[in-house]
C-alpha atoms as a PDB file:
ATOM      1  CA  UNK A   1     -11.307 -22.610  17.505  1.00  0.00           C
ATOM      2  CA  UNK A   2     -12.660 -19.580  15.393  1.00  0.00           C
ATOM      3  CA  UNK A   3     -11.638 -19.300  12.353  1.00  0.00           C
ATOM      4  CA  UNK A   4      -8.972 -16.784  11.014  1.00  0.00           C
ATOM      5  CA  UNK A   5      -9.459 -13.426  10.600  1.00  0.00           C
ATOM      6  CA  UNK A   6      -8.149 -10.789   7.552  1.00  0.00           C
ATOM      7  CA  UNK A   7      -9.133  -7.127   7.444  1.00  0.00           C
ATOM      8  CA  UNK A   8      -7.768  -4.700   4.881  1.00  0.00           C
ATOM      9  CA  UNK A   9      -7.704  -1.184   5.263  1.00  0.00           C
ATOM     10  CA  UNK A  10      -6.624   1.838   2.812  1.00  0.00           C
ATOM     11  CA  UNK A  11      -7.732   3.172  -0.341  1.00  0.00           C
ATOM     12  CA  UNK A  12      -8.535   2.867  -3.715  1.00  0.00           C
ATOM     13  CA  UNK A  13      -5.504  -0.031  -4.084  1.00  0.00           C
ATOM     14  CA  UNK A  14      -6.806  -2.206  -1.324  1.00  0.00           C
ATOM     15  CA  UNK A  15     -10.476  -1.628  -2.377  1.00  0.00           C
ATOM     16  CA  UNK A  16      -9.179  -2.903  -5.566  1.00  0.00           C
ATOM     17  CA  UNK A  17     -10.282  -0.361  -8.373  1.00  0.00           C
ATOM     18  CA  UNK A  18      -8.096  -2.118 -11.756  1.00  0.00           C
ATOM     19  CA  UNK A  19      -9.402  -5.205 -11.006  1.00  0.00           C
ATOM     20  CA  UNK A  20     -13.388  -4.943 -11.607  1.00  0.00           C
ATOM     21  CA  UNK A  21     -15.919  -8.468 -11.067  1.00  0.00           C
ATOM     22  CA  UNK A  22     -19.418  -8.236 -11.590  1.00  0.00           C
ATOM     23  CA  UNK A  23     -20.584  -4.734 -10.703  1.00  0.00           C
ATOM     24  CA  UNK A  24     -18.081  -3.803  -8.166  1.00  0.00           C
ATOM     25  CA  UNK A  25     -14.290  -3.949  -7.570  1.00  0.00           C
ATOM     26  CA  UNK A  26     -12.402  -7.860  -6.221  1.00  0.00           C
ATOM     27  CA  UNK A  27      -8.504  -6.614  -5.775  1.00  0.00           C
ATOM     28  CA  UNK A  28      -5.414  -8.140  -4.375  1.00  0.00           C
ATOM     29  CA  UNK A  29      -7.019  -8.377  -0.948  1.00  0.00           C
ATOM     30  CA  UNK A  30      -9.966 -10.223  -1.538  1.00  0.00           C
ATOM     31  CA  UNK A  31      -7.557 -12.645  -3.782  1.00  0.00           C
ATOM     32  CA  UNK A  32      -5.658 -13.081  -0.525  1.00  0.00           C
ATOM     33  CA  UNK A  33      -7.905 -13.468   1.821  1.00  0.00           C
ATOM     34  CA  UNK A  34      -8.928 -16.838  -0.600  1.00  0.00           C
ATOM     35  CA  UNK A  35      -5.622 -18.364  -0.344  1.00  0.00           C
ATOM     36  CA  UNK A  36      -5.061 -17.755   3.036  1.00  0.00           C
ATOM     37  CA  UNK A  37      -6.738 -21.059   3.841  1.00  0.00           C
ATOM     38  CA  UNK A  38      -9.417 -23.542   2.774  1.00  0.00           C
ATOM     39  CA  UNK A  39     -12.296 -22.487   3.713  1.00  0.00           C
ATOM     40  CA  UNK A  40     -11.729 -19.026   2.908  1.00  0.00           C
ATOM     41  CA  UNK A  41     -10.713 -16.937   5.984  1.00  0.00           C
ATOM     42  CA  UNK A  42     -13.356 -14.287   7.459  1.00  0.00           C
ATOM     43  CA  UNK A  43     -12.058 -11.247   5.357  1.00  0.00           C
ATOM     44  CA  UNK A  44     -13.281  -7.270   5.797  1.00  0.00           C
ATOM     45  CA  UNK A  45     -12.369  -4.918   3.376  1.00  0.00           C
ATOM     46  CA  UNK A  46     -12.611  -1.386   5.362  1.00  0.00           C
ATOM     47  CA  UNK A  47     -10.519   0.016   2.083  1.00  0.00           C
ATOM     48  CA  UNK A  48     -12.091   3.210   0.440  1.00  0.00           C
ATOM     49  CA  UNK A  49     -11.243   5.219  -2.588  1.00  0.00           C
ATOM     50  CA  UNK A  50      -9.221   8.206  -2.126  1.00  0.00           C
ATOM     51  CA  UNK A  51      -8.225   7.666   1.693  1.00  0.00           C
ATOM     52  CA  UNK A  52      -6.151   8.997   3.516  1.00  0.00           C
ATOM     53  CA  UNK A  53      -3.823   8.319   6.250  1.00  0.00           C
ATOM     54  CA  UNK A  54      -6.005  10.268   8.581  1.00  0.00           C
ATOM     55  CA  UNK A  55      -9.472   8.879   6.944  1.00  0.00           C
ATOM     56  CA  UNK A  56      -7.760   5.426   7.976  1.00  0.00           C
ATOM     57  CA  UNK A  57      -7.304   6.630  11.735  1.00  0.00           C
ATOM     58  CA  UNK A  58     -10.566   7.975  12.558  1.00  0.00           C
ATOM     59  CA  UNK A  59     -12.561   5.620  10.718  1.00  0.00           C
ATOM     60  CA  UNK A  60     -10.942   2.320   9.340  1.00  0.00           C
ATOM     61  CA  UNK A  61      -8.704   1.631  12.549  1.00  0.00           C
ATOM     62  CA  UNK A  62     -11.425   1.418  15.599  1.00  0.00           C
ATOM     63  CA  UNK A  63     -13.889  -0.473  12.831  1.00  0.00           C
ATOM     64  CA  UNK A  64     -10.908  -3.012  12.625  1.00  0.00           C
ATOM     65  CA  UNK A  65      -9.873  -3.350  16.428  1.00  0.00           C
ATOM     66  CA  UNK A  66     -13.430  -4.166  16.801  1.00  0.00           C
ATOM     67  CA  UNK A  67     -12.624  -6.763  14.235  1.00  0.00           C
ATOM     68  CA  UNK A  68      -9.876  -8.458  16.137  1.00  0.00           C
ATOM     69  CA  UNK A  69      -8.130  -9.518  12.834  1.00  0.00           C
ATOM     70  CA  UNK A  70      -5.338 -11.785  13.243  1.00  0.00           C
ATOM     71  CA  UNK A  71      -4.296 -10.699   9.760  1.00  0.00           C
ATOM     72  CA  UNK A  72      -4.421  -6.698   8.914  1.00  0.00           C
ATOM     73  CA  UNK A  73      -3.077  -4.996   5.340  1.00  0.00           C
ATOM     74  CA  UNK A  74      -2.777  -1.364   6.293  1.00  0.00           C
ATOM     75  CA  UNK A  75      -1.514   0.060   2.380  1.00  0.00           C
ATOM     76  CA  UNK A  76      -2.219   4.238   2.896  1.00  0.00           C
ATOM     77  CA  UNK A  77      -0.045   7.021   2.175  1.00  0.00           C
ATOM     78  CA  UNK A  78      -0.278   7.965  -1.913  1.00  0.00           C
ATOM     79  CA  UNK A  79      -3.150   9.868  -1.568  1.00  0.00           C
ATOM     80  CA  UNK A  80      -1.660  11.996   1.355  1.00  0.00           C
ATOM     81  CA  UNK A  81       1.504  12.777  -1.398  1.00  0.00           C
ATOM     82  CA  UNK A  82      -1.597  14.354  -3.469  1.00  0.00           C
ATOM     83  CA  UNK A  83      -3.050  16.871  -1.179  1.00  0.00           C
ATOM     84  CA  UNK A  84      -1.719  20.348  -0.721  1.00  0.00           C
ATOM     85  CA  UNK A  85      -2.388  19.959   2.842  1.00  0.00           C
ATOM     86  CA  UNK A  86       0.272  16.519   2.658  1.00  0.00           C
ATOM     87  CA  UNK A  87       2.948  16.677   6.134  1.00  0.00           C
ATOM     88  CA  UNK A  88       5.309  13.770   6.720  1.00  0.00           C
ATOM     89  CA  UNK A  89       5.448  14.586  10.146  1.00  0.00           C
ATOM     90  CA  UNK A  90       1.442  13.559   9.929  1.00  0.00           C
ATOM     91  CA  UNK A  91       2.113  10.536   7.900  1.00  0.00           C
ATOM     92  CA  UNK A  92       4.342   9.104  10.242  1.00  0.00           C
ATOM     93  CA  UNK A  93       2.429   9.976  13.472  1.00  0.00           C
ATOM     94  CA  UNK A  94      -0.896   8.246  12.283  1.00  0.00           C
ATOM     95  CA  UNK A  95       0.617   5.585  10.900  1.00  0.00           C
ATOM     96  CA  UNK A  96       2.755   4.963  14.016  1.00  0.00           C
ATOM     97  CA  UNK A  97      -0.297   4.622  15.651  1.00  0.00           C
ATOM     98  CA  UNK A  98      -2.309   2.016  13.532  1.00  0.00           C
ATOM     99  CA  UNK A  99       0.549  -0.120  13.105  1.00  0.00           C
ATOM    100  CA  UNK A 100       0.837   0.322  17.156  1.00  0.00           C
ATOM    101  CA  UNK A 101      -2.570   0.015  17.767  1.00  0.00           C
ATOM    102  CA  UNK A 102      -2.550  -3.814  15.871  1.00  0.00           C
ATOM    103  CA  UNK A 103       0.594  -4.592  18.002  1.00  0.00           C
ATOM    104  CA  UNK A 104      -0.845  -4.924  20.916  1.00  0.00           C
ATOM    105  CA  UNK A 105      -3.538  -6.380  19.778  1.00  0.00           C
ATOM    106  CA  UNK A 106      -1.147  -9.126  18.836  1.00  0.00           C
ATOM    107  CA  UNK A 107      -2.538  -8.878  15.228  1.00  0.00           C
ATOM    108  CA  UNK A 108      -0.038  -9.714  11.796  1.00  0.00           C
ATOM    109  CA  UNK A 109       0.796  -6.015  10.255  1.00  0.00           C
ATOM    110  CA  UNK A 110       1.369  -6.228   6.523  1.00  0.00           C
ATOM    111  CA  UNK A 111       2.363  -3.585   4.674  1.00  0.00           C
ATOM    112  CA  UNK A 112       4.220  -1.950   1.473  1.00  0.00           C
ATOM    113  CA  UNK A 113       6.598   0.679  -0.388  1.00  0.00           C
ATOM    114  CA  UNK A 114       4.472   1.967  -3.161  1.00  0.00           C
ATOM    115  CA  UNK A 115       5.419   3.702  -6.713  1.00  0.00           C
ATOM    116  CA  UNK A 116       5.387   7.332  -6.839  1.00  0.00           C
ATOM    117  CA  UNK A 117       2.140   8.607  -8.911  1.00  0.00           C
ATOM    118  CA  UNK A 118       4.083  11.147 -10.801  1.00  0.00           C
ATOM    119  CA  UNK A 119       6.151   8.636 -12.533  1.00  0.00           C
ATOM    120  CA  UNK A 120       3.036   6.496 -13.348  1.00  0.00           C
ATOM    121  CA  UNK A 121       1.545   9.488 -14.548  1.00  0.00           C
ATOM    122  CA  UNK A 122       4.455  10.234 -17.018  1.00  0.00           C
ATOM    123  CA  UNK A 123       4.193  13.324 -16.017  1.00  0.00           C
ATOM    124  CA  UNK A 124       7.005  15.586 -17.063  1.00  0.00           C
ATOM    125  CA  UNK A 125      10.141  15.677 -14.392  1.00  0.00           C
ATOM    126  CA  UNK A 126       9.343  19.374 -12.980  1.00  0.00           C
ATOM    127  CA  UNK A 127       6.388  18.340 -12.258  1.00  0.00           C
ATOM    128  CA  UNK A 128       6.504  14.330 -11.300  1.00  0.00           C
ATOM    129  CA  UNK A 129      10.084  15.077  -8.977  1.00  0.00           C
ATOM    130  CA  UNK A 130       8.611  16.836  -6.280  1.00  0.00           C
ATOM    131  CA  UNK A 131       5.518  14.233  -5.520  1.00  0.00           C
ATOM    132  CA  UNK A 132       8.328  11.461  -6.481  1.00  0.00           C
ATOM    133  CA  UNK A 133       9.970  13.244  -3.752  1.00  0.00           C
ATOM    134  CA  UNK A 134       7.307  13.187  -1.556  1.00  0.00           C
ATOM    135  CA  UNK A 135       6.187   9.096  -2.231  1.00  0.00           C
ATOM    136  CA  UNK A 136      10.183   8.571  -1.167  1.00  0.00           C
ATOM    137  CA  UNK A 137       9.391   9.892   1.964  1.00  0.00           C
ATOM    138  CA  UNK A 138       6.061   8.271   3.141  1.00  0.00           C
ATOM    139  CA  UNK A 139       8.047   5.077   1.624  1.00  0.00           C
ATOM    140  CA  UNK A 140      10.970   5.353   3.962  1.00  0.00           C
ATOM    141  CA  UNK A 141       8.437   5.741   6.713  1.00  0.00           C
ATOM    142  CA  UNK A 142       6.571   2.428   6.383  1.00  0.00           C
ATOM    143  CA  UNK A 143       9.576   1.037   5.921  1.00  0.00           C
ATOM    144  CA  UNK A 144      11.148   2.038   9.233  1.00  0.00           C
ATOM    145  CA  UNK A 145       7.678   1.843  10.639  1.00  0.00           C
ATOM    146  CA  UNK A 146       7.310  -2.029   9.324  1.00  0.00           C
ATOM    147  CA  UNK A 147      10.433  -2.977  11.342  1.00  0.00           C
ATOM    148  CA  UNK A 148       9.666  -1.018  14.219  1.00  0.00           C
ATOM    149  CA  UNK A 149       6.971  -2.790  14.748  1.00  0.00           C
ATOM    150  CA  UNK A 150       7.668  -6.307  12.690  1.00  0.00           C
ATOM    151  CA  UNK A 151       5.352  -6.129  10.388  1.00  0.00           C
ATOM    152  CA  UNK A 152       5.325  -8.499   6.871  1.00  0.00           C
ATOM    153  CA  UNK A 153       6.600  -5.627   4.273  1.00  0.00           C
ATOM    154  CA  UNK A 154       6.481  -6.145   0.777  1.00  0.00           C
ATOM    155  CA  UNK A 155       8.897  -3.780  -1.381  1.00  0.00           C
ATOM    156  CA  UNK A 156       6.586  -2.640  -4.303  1.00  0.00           C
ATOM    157  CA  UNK A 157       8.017   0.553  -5.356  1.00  0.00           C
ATOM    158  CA  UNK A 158      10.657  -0.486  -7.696  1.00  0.00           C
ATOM    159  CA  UNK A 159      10.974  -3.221 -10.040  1.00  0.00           C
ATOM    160  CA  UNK A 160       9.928  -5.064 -13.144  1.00  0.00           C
ATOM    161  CA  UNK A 161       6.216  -4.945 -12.302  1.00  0.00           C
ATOM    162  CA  UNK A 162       6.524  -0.876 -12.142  1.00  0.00           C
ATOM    163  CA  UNK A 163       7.641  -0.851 -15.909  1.00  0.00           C
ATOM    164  CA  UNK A 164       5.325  -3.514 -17.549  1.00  0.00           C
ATOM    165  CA  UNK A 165       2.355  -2.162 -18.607  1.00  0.00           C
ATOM    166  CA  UNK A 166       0.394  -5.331 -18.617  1.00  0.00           C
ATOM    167  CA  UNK A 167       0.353  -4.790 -14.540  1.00  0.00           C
ATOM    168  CA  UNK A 168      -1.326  -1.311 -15.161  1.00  0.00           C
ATOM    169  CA  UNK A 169      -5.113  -0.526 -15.421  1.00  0.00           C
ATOM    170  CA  UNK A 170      -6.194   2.290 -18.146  1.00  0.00           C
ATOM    171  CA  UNK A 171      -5.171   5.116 -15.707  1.00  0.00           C
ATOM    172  CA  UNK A 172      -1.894   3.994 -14.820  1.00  0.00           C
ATOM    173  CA  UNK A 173      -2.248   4.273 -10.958  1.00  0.00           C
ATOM    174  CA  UNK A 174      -4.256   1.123 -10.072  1.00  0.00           C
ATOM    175  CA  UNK A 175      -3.082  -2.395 -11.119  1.00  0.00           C
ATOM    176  CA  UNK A 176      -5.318  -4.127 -13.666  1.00  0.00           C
ATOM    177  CA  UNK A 177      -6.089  -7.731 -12.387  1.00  0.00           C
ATOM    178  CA  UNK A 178      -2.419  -8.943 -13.409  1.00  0.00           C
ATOM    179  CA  UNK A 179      -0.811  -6.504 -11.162  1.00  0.00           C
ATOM    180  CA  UNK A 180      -3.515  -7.292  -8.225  1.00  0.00           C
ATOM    181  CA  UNK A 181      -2.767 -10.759  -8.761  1.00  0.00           C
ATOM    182  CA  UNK A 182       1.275 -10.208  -8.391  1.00  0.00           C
ATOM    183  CA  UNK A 183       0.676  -8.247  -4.684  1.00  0.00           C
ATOM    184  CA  UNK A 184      -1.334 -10.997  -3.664  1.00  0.00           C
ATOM    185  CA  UNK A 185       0.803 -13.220  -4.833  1.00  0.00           C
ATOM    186  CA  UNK A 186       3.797 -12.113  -3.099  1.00  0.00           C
ATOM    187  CA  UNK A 187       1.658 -11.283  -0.013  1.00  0.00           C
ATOM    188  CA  UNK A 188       0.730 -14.971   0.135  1.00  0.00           C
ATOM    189  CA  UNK A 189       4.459 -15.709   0.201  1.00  0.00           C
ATOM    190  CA  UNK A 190       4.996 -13.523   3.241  1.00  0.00           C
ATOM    191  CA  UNK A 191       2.596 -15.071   5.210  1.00  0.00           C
ATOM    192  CA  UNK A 192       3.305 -18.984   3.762  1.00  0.00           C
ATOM    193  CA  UNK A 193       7.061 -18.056   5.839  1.00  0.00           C
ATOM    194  CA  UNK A 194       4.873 -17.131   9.194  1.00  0.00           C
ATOM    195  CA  UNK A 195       2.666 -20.035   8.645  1.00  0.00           C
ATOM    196  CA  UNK A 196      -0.390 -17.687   8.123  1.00  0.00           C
ATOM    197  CA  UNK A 197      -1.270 -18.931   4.832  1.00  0.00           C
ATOM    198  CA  UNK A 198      -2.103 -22.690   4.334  1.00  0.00           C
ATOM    199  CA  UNK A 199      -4.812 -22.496   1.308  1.00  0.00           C
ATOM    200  CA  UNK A 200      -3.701 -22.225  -2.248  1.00  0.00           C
ATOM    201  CA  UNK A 201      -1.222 -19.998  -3.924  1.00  0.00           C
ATOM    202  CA  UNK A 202      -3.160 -16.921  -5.679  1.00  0.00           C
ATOM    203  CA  UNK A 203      -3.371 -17.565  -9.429  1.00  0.00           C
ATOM    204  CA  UNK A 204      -0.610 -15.567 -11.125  1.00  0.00           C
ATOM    205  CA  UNK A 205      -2.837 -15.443 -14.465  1.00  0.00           C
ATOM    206  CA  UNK A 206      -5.723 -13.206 -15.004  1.00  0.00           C
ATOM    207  CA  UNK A 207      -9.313 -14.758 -15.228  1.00  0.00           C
ATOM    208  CA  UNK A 208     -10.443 -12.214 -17.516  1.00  0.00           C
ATOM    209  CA  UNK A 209      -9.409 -10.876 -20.584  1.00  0.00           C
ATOM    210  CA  UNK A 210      -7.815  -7.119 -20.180  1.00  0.00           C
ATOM    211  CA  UNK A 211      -9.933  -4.215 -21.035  1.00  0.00           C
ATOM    212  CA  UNK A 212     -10.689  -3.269 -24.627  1.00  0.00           C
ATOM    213  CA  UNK A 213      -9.264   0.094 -25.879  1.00  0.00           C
ATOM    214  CA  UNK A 214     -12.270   1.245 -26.150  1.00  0.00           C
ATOM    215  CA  UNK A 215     -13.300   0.367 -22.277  1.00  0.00           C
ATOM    216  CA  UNK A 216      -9.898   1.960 -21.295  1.00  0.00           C
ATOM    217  CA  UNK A 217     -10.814   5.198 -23.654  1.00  0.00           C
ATOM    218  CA  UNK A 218     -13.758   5.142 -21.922  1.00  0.00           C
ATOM    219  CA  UNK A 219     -13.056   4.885 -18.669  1.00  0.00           C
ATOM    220  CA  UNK A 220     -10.593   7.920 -18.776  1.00  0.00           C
ATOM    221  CA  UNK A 221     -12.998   9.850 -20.311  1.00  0.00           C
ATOM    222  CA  UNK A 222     -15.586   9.515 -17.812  1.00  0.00           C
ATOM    223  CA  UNK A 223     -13.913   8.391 -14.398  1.00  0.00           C
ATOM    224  CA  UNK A 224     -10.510   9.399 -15.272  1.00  0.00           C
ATOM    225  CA  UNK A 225     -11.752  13.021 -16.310  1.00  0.00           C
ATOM    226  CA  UNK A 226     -13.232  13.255 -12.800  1.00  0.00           C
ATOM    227  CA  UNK A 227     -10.336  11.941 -11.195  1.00  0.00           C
ATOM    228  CA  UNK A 228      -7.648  14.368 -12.790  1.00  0.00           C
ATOM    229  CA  UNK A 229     -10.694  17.457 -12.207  1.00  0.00           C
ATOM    230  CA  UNK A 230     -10.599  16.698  -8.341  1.00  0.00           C
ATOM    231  CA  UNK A 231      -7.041  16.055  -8.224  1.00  0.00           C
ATOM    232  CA  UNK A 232      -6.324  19.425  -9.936  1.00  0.00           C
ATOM    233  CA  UNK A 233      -8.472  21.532  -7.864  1.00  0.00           C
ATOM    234  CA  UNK A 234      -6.270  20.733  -4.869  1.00  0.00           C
ATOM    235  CA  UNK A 235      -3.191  20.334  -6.059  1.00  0.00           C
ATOM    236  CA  UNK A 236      -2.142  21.755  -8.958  1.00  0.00           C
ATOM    237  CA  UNK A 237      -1.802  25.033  -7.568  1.00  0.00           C
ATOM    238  CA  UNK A 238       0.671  24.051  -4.982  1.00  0.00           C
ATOM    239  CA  UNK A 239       2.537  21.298  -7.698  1.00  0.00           C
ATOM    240  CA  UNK A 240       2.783  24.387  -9.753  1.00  0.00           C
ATOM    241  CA  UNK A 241       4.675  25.972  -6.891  1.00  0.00           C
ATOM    242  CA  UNK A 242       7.072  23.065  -6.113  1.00  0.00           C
ATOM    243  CA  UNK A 243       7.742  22.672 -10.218  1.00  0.00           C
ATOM    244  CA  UNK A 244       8.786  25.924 -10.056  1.00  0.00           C
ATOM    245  CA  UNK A 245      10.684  25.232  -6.806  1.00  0.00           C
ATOM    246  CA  UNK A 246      12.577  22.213  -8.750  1.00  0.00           C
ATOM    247  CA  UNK A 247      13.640  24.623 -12.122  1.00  0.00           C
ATOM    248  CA  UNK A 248      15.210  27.081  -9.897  1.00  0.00           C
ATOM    249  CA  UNK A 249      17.364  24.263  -7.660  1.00  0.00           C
ATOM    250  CA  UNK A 250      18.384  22.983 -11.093  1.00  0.00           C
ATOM    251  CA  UNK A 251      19.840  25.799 -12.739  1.00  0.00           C
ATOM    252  CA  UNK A 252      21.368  26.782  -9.442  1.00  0.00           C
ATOM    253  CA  UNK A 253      22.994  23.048  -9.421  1.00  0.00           C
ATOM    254  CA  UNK A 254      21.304  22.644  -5.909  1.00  0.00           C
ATOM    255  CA  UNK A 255      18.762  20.099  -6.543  1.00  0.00           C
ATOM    256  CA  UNK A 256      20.732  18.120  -4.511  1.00  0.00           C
ATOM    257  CA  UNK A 257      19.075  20.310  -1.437  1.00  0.00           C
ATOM    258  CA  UNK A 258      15.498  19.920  -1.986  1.00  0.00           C
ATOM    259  CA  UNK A 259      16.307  15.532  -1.336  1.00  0.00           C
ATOM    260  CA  UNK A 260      18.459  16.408   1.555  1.00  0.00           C
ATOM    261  CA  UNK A 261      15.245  18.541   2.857  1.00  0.00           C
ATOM    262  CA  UNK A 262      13.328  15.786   2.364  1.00  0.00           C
ATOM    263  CA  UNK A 263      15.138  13.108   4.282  1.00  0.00           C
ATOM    264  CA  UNK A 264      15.932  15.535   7.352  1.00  0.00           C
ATOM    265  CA  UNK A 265      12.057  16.104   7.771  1.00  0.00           C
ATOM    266  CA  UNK A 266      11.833  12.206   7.408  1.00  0.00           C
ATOM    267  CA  UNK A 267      14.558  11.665   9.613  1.00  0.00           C
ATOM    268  CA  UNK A 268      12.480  14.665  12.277  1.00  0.00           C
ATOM    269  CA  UNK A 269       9.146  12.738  11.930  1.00  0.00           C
ATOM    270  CA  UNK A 270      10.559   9.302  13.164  1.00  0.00           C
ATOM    271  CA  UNK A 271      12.541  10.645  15.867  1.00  0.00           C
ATOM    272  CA  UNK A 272       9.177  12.180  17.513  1.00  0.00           C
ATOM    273  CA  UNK A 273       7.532   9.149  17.255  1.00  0.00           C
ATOM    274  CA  UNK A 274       7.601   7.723  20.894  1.00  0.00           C
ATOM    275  CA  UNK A 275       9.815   4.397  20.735  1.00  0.00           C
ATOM    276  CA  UNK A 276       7.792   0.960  21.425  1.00  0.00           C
ATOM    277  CA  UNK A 277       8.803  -2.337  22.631  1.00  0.00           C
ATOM    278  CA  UNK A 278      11.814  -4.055  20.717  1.00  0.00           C
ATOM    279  CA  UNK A 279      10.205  -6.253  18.128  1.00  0.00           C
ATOM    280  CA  UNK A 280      11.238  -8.832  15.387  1.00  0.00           C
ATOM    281  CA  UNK A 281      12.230  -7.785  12.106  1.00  0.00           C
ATOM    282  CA  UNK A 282       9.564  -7.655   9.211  1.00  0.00           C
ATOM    283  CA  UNK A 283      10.062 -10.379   6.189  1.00  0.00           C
ATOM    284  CA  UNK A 284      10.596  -8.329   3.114  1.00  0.00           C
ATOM    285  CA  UNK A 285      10.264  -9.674  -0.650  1.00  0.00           C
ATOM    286  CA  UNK A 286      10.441  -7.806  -3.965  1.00  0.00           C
ATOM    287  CA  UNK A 287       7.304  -8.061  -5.931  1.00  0.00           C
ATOM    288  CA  UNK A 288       9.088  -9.474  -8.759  1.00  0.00           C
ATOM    289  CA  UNK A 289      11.745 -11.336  -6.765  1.00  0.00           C
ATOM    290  CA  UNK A 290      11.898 -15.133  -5.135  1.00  0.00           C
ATOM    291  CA  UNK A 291      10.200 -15.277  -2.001  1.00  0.00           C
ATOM    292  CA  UNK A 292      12.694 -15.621   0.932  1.00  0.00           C
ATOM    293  CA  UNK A 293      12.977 -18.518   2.508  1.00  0.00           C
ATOM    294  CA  UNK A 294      13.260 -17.761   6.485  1.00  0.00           C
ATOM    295  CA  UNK A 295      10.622 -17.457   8.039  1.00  0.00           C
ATOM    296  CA  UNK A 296       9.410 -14.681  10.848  1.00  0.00           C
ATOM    297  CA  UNK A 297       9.165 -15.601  14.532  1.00  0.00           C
ATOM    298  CA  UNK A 298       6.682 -17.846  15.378  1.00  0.00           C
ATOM    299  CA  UNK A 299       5.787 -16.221  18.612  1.00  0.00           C
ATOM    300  CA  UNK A 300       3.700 -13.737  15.615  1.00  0.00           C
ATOM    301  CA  UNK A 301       1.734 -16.467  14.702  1.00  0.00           C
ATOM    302  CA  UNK A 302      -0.975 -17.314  17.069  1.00  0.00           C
ATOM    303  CA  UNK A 303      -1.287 -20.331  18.155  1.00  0.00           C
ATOM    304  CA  UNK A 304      -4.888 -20.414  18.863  1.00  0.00           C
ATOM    305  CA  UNK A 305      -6.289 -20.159  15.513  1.00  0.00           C
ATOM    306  CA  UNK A 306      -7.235 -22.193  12.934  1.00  0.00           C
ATOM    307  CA  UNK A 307      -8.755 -21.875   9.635  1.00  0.00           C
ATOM    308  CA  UNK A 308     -12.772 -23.779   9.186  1.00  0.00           C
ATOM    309  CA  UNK A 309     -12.011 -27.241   9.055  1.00  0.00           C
ATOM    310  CA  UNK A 310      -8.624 -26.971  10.098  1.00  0.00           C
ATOM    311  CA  UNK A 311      -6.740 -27.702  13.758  1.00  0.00           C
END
């Protein structure tokens, strides 16, 4: 029997940038893919910096089918909520095709709700509402997406975790290796119900010792500088627009408008999606919650693998 297969795809969060080992970046992925069973499950990390939704369709997704993976983390979408160019209608289409795509390949989907960047930020409300606005919706989507298609779906867009600090890396959008530690965690859980994972629970505790305040200082004011640069150059001219958008709804008293805009595009973008199969629920968990304890369908877990030294 070969042995079992993880690949992760996405960006910067599944490549694992807050969590740094050696020269290079580990992340909650990589801290999965150790506990998923002893030996270590074949694990692919296809995640890059800065993806999008459509960088994972045209290049990420046929690199995994080839894979076969058994096991796929598809975690996409916040990057999309930072581009001028960003269309829910989009978001849902090419993510309705991934998760498809690993469907019928018979393949475990996991997947998430993520915090909105504008809150992380701190940015001030004109201008962190609208791309909160925004994260809502590609949220919604994987959610509705996850059951569609039964995936494992982790709810990481609210809670305890959000607010403590100690989860956070210098720039306040990537975990530091607490908060990688937490999704893997909690991903381990999810697939401990299936029967997936059979190695060891992820360590909850960092290895390391957090950055310094002078590596954190420094950090934003080399990578972090670059970051917000790039960032601006797209969208700040069009965040400038929707801040400006958001005053005027307020002193009208119609801000309630602009969320029910939001949701009816939502709402537009799943109902053109072409409708699959019936399939089981997905598991969901809380980051900082208990780990439920039923357990998906079996008939996802196939019965032909094993992990290396395992029947």
């Amino acid at each position: 029997m070969r042995p079992l297969r993880y690949v992760a795809l996405g960006d910067s969060l599944t490549e694992g940038v807050g969590d740094p080992v050696g020269k290079g970046w580990r992340g909650w992925a990589a801290l999965l893919a150790d506990g998923l069973c002893e030996p270590s499950a074949e694990f692919t990390n296809l995640a890059v910096s800065g993806a999008q939704t459509r960088d994972v369709v045209e290049g990420q997704l046929p690199a995994a089918l080839a894979l076969r993976p058994d096991v796929v983390s598809v975690l996409v979408g916040v990057n999309d909520t930072l581009r001028r160019t960003f269309d829910i209608h989009r978001v849902a289409e090419r993510l309705d095709r991934v998760y498809a795509a690993f469907t019928r390949q018979s393949a475990v989907v996991l997947t998430a709700c993520l915090p909105d960047p504008g809150t992380m930020l701190g940015l001030p409300d004109a201008l962190a509402d609208p791309l909160a606005r925004r994260q809502r919706a590609v949220d919604t989507v994987v959610h509705a997406l996850s059951e569609r298609y039964g995936a494992l779906h982790l709810h990481a867009a609210k809670g305890a975790w959000v607010e403590d600090r100690a989860m956070w890396s210098a720039d306040r959008l990537h975990p530091g290796e607490r908060g990688h530690r937490q999704l893997a965690v909690r991903f381990h859980g999810l697939l401990s119900d299936t029967g997936m994972a059979t190695g060891p629970v992820p360590r909850a505790e960092p290895e390391f010792p957090p950055p310094t305040r002078a590596a954190r200082l420094g950090w934003l004011a080399t990578a972090g500088t670059a970051w917000v640069i790039r960032r601006c150059n797209d969208l700040l001219p069009q965040l400038l627009c929707l801040a400006a958008d958001e005053l005027r709804h307020r002193a009208a008293g119609t801000s309630g408008r602009l969320d029910l805009r939001a949701a009816q595009s939502v709402s537009v973008a799943l109902a053109s999606l072409s409708v699959p199969v019936p399939v089981p629920v997905p598991v969901s968990v809380p980051v900082t919650g208990a780990v439920p304890s039923q357990s998906a369908p079996q008939s996802q877990v196939p019965s032909s693998l094993s992990c290396p030294g395992h029947v």
